[in-house]
N, C-alpha and C. Protein backbone atom coordinates (compact mmCIF):
# COMPACT_ATOMS: atom_id res chain seq x y z
N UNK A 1 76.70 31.47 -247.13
CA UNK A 1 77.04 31.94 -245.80
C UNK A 1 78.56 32.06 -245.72
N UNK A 2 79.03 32.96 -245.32
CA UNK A 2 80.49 33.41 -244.67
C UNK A 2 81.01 32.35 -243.89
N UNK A 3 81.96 31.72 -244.32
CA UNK A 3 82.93 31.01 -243.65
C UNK A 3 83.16 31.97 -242.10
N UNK A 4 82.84 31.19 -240.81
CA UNK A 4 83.82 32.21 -240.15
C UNK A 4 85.40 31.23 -239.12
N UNK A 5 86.03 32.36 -239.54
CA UNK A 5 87.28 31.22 -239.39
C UNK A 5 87.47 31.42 -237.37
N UNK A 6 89.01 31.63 -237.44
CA UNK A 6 89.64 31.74 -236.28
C UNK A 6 88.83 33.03 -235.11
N UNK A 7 88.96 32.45 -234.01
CA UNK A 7 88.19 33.87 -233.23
C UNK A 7 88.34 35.12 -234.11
N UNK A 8 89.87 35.13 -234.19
CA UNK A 8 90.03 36.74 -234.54
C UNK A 8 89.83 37.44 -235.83
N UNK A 9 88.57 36.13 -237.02
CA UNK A 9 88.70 36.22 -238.22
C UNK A 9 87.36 35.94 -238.60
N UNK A 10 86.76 36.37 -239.51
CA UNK A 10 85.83 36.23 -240.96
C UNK A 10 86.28 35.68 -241.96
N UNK A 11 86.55 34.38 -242.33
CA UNK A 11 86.98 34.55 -243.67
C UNK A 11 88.39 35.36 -243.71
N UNK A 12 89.01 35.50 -242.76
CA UNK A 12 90.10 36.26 -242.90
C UNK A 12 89.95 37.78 -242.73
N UNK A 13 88.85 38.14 -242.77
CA UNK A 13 88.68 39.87 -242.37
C UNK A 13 88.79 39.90 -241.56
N UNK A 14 89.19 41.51 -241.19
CA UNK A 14 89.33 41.97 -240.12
C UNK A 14 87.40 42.08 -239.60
N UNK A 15 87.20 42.11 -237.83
CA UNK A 15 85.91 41.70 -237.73
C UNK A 15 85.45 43.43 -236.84
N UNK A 16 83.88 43.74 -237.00
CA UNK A 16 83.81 45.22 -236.79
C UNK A 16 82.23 45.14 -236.73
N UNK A 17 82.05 46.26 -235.56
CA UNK A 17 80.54 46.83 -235.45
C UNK A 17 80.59 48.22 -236.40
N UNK A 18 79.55 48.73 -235.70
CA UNK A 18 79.33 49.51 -236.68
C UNK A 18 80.76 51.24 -236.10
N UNK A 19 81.17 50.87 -234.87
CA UNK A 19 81.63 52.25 -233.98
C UNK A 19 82.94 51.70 -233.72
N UNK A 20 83.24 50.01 -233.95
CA UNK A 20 84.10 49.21 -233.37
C UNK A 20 85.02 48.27 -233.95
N UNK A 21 86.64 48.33 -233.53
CA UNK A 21 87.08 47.53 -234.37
C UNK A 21 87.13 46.26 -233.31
N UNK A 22 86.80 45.12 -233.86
CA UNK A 22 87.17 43.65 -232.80
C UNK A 22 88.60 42.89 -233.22
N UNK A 23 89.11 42.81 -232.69
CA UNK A 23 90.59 41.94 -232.52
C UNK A 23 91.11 40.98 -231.30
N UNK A 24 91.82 40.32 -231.71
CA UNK A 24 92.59 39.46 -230.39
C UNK A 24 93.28 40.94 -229.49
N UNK A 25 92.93 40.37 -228.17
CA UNK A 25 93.69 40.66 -227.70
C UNK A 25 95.15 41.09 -227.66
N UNK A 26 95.96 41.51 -227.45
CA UNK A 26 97.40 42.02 -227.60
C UNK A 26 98.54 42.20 -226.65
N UNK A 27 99.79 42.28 -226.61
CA UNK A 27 100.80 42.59 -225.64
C UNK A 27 100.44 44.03 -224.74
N UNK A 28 100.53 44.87 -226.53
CA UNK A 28 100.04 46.60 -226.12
C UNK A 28 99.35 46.62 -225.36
N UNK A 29 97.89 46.39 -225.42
CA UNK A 29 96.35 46.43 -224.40
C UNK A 29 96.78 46.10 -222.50
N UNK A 30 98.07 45.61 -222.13
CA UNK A 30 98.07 45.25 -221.11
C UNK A 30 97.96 46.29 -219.92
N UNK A 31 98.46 47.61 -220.15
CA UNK A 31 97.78 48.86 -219.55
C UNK A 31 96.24 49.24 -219.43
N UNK A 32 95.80 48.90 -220.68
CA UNK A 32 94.21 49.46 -220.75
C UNK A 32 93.70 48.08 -219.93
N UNK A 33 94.13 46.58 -220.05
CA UNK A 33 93.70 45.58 -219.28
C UNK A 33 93.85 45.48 -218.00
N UNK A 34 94.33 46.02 -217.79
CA UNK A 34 95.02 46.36 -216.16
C UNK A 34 93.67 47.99 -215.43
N UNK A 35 93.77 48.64 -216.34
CA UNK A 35 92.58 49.98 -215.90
C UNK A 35 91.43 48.95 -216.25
N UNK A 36 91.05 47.95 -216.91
CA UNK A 36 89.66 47.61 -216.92
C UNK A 36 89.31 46.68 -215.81
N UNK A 37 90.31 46.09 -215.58
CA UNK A 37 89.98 44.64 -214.68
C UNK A 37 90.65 45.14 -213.33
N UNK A 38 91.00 46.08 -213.31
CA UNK A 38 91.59 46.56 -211.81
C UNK A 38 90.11 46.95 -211.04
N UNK A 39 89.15 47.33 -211.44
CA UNK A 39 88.02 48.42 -210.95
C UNK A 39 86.61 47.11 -210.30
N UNK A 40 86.68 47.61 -209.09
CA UNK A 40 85.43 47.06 -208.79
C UNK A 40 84.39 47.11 -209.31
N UNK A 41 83.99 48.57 -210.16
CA UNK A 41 82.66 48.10 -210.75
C UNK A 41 82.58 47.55 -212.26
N UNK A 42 83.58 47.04 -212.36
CA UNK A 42 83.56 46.37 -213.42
C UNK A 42 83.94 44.70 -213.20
N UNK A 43 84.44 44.30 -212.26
CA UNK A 43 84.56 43.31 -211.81
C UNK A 43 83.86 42.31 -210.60
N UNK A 44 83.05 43.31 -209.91
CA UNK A 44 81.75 42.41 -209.44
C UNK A 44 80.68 42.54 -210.35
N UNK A 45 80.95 42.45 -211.42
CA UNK A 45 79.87 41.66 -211.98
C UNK A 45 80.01 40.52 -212.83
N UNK A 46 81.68 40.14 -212.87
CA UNK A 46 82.31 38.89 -213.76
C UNK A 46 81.91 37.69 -212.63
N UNK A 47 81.15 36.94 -213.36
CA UNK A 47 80.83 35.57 -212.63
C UNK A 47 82.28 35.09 -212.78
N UNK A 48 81.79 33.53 -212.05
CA UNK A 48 83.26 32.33 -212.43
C UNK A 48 85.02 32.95 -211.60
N UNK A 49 85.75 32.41 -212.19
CA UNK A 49 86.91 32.19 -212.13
C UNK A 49 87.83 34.29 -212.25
N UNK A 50 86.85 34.55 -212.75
CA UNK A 50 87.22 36.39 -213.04
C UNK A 50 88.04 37.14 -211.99
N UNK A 51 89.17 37.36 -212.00
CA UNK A 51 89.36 37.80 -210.47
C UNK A 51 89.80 39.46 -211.05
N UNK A 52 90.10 40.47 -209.90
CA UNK A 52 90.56 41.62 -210.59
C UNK A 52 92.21 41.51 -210.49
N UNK A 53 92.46 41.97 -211.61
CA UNK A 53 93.97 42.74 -212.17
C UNK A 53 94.82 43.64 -211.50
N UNK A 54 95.78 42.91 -210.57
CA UNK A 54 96.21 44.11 -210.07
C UNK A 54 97.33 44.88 -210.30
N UNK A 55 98.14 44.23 -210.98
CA UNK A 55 99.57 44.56 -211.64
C UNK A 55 99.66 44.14 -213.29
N UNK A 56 100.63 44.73 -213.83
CA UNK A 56 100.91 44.79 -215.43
C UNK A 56 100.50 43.26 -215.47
N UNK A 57 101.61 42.81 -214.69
CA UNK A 57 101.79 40.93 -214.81
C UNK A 57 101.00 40.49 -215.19
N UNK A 58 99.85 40.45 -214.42
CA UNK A 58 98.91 39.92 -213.95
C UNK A 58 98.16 40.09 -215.48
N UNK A 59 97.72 41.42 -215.70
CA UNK A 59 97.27 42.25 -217.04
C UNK A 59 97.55 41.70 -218.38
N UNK A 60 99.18 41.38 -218.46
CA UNK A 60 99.84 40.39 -219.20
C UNK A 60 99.20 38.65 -219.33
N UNK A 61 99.18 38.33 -218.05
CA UNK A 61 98.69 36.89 -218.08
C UNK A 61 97.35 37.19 -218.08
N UNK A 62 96.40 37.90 -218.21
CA UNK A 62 95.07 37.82 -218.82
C UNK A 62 94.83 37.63 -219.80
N UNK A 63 95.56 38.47 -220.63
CA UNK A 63 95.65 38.65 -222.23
C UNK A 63 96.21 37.49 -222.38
N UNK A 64 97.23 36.54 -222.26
CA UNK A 64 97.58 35.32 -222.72
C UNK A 64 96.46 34.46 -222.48
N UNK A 65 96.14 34.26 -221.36
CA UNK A 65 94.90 33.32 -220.93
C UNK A 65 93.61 33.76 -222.51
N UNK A 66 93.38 34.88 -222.46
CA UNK A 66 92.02 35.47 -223.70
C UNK A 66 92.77 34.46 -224.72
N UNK A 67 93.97 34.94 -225.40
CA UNK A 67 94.75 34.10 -226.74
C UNK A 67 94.89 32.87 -226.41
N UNK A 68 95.16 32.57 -225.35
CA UNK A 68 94.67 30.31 -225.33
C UNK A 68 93.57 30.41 -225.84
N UNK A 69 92.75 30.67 -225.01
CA UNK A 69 91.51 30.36 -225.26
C UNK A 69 90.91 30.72 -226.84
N UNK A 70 91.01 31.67 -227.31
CA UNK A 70 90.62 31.60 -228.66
C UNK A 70 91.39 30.84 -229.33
N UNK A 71 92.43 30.38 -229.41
CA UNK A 71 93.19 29.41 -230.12
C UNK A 71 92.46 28.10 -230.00
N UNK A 72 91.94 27.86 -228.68
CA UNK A 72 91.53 26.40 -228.60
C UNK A 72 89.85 26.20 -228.98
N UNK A 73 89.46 27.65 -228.78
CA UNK A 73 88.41 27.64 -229.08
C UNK A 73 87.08 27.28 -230.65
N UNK A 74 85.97 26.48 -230.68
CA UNK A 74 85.61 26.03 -231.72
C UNK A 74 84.55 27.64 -232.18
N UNK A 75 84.82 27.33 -233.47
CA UNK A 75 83.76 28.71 -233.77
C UNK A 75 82.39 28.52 -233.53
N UNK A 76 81.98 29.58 -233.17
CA UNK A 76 81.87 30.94 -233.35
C UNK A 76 82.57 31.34 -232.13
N UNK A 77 83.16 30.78 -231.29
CA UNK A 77 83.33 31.20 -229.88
C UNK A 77 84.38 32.08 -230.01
N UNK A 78 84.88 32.60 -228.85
CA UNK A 78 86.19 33.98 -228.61
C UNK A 78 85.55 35.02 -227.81
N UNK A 79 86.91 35.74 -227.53
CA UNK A 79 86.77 36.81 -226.76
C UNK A 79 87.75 37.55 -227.36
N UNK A 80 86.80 38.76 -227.92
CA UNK A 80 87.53 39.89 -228.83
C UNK A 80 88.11 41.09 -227.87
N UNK A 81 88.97 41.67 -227.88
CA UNK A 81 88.76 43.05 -227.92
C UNK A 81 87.93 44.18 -228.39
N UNK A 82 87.67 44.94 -228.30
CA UNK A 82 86.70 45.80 -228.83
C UNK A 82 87.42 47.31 -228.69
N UNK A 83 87.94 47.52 -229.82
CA UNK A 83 88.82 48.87 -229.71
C UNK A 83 88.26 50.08 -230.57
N UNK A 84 88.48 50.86 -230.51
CA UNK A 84 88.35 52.07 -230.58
C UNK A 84 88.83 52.00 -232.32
N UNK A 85 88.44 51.95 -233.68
CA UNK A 85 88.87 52.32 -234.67
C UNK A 85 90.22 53.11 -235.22
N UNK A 86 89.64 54.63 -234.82
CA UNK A 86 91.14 55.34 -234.79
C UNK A 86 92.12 55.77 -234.08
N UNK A 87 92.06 55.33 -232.59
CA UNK A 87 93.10 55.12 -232.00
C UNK A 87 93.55 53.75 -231.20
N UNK A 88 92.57 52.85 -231.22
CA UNK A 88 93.04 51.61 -230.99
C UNK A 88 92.63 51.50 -229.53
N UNK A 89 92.42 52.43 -229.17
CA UNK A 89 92.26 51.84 -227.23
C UNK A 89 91.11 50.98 -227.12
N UNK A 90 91.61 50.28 -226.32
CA UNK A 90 90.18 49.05 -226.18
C UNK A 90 88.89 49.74 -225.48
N UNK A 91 87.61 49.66 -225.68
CA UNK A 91 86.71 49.82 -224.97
C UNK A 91 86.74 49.07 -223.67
N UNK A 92 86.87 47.96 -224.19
CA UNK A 92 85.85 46.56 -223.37
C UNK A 92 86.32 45.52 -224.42
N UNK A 93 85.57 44.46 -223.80
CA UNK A 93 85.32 43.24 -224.95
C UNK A 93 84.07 42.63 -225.17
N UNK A 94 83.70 41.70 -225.56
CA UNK A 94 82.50 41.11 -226.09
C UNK A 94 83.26 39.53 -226.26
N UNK A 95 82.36 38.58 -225.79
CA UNK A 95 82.70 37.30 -225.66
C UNK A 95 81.72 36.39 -225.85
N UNK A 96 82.36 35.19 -226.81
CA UNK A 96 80.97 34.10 -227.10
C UNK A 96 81.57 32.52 -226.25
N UNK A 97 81.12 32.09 -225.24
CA UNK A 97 81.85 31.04 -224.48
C UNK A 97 81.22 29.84 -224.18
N UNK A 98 81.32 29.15 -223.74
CA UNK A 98 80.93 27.92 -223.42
C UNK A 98 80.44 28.06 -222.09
N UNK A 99 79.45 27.99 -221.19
CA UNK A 99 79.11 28.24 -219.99
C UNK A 99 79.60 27.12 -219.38
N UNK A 100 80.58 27.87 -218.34
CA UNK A 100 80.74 26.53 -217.52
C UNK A 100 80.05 25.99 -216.13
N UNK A 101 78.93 24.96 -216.24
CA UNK A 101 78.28 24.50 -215.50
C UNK A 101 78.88 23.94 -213.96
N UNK A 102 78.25 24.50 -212.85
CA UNK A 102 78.58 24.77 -211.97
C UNK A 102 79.00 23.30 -211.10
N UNK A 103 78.67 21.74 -211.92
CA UNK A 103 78.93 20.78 -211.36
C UNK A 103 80.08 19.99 -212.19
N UNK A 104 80.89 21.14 -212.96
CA UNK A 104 81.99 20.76 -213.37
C UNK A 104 81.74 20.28 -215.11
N UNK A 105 80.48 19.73 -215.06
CA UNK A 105 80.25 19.10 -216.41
C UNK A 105 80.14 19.78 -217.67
N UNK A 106 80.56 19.37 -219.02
CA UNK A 106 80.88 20.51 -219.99
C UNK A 106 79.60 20.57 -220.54
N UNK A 107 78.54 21.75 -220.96
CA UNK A 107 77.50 21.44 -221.26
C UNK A 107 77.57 22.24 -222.98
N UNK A 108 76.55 22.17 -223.82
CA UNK A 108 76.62 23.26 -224.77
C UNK A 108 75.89 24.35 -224.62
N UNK A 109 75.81 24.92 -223.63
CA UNK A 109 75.13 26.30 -223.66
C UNK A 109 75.93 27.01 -223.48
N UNK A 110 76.05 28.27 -224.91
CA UNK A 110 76.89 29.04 -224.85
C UNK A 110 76.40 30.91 -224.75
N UNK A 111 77.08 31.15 -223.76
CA UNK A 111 77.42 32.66 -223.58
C UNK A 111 77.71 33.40 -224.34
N UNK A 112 76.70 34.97 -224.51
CA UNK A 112 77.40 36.29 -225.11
C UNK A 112 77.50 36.53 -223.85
N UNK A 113 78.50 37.85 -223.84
CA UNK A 113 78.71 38.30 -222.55
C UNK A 113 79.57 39.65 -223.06
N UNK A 114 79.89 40.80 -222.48
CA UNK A 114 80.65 42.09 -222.79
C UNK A 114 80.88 42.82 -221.17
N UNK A 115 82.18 43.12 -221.64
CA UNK A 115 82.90 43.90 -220.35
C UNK A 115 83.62 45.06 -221.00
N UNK A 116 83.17 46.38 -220.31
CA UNK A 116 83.32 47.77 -221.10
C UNK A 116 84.16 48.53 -219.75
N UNK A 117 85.21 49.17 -220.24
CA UNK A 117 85.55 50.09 -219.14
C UNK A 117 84.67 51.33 -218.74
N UNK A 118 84.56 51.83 -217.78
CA UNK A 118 84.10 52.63 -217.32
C UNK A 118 83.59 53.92 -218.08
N UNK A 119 84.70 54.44 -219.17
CA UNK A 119 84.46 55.49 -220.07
C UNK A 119 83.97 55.39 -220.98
N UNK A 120 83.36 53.87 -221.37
CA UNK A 120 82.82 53.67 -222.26
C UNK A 120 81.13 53.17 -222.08
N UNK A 121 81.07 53.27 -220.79
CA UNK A 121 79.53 53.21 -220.35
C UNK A 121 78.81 54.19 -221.03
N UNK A 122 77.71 53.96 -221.01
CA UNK A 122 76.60 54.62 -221.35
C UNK A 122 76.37 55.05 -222.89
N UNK A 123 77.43 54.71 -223.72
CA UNK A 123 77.41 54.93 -224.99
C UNK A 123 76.91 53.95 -226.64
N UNK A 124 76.25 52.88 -225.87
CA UNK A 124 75.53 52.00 -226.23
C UNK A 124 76.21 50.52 -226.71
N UNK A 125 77.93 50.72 -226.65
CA UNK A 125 78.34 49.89 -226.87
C UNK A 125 78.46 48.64 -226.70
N UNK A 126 77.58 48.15 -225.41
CA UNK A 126 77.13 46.66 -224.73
C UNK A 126 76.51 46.30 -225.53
N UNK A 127 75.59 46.98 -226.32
CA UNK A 127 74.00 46.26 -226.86
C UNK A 127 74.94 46.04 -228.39
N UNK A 128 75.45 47.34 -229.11
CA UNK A 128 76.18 46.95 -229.97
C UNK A 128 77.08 45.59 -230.50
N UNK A 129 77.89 45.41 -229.00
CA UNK A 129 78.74 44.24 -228.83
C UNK A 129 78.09 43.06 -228.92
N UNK A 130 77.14 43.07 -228.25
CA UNK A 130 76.27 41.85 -227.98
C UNK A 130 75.33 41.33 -229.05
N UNK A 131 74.83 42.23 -230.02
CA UNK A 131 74.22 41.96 -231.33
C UNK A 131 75.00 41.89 -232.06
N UNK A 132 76.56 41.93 -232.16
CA UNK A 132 77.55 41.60 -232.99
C UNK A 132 77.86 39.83 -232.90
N UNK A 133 77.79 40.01 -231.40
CA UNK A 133 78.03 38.17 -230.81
C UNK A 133 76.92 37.46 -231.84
N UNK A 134 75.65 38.13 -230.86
CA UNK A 134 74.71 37.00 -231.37
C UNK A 134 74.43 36.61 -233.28
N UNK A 135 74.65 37.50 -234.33
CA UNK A 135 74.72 37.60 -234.87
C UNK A 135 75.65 36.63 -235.80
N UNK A 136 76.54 36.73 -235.08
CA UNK A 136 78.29 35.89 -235.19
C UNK A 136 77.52 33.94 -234.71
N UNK A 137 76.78 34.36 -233.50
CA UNK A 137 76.76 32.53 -233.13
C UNK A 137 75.48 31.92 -234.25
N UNK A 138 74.58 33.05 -234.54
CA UNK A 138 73.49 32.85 -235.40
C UNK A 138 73.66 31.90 -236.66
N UNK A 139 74.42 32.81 -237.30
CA UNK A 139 75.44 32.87 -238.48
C UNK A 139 76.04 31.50 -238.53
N UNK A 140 76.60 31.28 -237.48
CA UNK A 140 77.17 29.62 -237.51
C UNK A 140 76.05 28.98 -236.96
N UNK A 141 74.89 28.80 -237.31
CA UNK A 141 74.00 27.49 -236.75
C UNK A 141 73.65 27.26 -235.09
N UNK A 142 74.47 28.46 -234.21
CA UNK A 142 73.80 28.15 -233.11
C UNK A 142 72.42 28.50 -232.61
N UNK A 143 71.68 27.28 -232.05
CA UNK A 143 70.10 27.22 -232.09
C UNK A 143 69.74 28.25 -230.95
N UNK A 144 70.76 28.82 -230.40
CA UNK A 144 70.31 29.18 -228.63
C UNK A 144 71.50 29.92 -228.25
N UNK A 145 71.51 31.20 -227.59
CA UNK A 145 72.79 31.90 -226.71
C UNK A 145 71.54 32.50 -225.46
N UNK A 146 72.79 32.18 -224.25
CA UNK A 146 72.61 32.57 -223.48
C UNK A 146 73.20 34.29 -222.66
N UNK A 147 72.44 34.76 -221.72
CA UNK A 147 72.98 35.99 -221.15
C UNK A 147 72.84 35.77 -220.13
N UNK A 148 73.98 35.56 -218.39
CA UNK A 148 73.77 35.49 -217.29
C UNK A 148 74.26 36.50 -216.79
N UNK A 149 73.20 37.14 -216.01
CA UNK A 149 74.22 37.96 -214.99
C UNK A 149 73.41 38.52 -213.65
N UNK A 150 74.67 38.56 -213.02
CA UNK A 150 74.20 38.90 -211.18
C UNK A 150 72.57 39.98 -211.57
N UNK A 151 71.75 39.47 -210.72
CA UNK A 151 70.21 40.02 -210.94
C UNK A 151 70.10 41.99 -210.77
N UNK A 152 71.05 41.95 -209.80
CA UNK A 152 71.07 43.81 -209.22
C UNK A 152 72.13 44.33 -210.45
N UNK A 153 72.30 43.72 -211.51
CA UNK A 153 73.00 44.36 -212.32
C UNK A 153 72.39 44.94 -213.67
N UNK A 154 71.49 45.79 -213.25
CA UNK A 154 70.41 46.80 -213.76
C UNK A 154 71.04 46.95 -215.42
N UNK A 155 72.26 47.54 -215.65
CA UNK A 155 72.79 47.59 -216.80
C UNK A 155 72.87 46.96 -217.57
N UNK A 156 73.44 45.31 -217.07
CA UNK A 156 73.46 44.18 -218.21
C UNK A 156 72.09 43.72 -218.57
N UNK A 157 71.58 43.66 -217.25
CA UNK A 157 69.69 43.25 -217.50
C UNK A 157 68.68 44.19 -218.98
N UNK A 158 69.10 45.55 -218.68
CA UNK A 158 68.92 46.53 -219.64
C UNK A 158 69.62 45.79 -221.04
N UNK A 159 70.44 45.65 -221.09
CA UNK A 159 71.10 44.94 -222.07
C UNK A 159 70.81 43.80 -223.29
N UNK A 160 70.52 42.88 -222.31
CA UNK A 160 69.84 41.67 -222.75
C UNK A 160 68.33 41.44 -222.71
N UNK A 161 67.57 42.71 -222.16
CA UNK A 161 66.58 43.18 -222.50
C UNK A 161 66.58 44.02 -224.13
N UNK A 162 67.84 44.65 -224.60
CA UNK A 162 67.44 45.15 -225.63
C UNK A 162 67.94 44.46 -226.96
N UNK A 163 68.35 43.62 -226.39
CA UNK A 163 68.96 42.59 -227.46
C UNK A 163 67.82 41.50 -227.75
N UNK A 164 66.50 42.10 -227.50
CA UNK A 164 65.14 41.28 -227.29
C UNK A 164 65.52 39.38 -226.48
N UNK A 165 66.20 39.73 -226.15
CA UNK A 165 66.64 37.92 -225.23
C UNK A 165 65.43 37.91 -224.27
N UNK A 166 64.82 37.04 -223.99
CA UNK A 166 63.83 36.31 -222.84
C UNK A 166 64.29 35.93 -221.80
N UNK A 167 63.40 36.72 -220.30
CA UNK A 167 64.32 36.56 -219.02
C UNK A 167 63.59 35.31 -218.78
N UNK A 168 64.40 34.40 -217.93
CA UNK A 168 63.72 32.98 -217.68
C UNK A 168 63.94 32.59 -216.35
N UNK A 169 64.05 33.44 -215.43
CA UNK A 169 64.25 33.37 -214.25
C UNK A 169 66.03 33.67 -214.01
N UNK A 170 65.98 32.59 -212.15
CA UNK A 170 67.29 32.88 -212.09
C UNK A 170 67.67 31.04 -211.58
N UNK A 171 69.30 30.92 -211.71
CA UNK A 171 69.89 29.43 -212.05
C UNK A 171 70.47 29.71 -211.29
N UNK A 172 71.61 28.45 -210.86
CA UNK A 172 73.01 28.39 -209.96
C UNK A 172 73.55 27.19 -210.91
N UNK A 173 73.22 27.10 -212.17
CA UNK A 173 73.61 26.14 -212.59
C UNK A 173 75.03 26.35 -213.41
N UNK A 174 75.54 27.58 -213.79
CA UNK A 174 76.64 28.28 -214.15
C UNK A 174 77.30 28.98 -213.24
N UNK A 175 78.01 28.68 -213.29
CA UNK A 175 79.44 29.71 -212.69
C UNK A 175 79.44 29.53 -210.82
N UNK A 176 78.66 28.47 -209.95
CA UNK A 176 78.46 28.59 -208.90
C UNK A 176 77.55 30.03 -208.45
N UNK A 177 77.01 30.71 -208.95
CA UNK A 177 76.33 31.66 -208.58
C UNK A 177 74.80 32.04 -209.01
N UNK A 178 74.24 32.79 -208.40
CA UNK A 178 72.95 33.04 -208.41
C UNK A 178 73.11 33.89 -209.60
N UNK A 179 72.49 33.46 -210.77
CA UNK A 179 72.44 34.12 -211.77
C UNK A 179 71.08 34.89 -212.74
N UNK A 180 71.10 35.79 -213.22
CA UNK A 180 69.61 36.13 -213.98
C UNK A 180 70.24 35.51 -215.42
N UNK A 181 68.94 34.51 -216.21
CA UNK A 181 69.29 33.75 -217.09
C UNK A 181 68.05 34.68 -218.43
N UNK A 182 69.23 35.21 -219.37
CA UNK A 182 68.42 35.23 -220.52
C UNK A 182 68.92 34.51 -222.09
N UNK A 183 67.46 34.23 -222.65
CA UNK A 183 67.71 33.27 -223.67
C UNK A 183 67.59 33.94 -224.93
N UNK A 184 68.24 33.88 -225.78
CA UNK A 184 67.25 34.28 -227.31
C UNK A 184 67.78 32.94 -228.32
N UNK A 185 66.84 32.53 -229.12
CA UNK A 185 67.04 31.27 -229.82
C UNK A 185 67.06 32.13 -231.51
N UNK A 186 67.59 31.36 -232.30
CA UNK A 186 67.98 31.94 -233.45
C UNK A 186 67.09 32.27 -233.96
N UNK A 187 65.67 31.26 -234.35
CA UNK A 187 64.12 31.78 -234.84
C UNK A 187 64.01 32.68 -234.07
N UNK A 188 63.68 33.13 -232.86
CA UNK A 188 63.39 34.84 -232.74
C UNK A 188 64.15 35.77 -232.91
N UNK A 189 65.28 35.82 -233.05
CA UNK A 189 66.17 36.53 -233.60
C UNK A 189 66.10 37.28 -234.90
N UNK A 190 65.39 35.95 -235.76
CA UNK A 190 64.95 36.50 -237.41
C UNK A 190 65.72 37.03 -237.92
C-alpha cells in the first residue's frame, strides 16, 4: 500500500483525478476563493463555522485557515484544491475532515465533503472529487466516511447517492444543524 504522506502528498506525488489536479491551497487562488465563497449558492449549503467571503482579505485568510489545517491535520485528512490541469484555476475543492460534533466533543467520524464553483456544476466533478476522497480515506484503513448535507440540497444528495453511500436518515449531531447523514463503510466500497 502507498504511503500517503502530507495532505498535499502521496508518497510525495503530486495528487489527481482523472480531469483534476489536487493541491494545497495557495496565495494565487485568493481571487478564484473570493468568486467561490462570495456566492450564496454555494455557501448555504456549507454547514458549521463556513461563512461567505467578502473581500480579497478575507479570501486570503481562508486559504491560510485551509493550510493550518492541513498542516495539523492526521492523514488521510485535508482540504485540497481541485484545479483545473492546464490552466490551474481552481474548480472547487474536495475535503476529508473530522466532523465536528455539535456538543463540542471531538468524535472520529470523518467527512468527505466538495465545494465547486458555479462553472463547474454539472460536469460531474463532485462525484469525481468525492470518489477520489473516499478512496484516499479507504486506502488508509478508514472503516467508515461520512456525507452530511442540508436535506433540500438535491445536488449533494445526488452525489452521495452516486458514490453508492447509504442515506441513514437525518442528525443534529454535527455542525449544530439539521443534517441528511450518508454512510459508506470500506467493505461496501470493495
Amino acid at each position: 500500500m502507498t504511503a500517503l504522506g502530507p495532505a498535499g502528498s502521496v508518497g510525495g506525488m503530486e495528487l489527481s483525478t482523472a480531469r483534476l489536479r489536487l493541491r494545497e491551497w495557495a496565495d494565487r487562488d485568493a481571487a478564484r476563493c473570493l468568486d467561490l465563497y462570495r456566492r450564496d449558492e454555494v455557501v448555504r449549503w456549507i454547514g458549521g463555522a463556513a461563512r461567505a467571503v467578502t473581500d480579497l482579505d478575507q479570501a486570503r485568510a481562508r486559504i491560510a485557515e485551509y493550510q493550518q489545517r492541513n498542516a495539523a491535520a492526521a492523514d488521510p485528512c485535508g482540504i485540497w484544491a481541485a484545479a483545473d490541469p492546464e490552466t490551474d484555476v481552481v474548480r472547487g475543492c474536495v475535503l476529508l475532515k473530522v466532523l465536528p460534533r455539535t456538543d463540542g466533543a471531538v468524535g472520529p467520524d470523518i467527512e468527505v465533503g466538495w465545494h465547486l464553483h458555479p462553472d463547474s456544476w454539472g460536469r460531474g466533478y463532485a462525484t469525481e472529487l468525492g470518489r477520489w476522497a473516499l478512496d484516499r480515506a479507504f486506502a488508509a484503513g478508514l472503516p467508515e466516511v461520512y456525507a452530511v448535507v442540508f436535506p433540500d440540497n438535491a445536488a449533494s444528495v445526488a452525489v452521495a447517492r452516486r458514490l453508492g453511500m447509504r442515506a441513514e436518515g437525518t442528525t443534529d449531531r454535527w455542525y449544530g444543524e439539521t443534517l441528511a447523514v450518508f454512510r459508506l463503510g470500506r467493505a461496501a466500497a470493495g
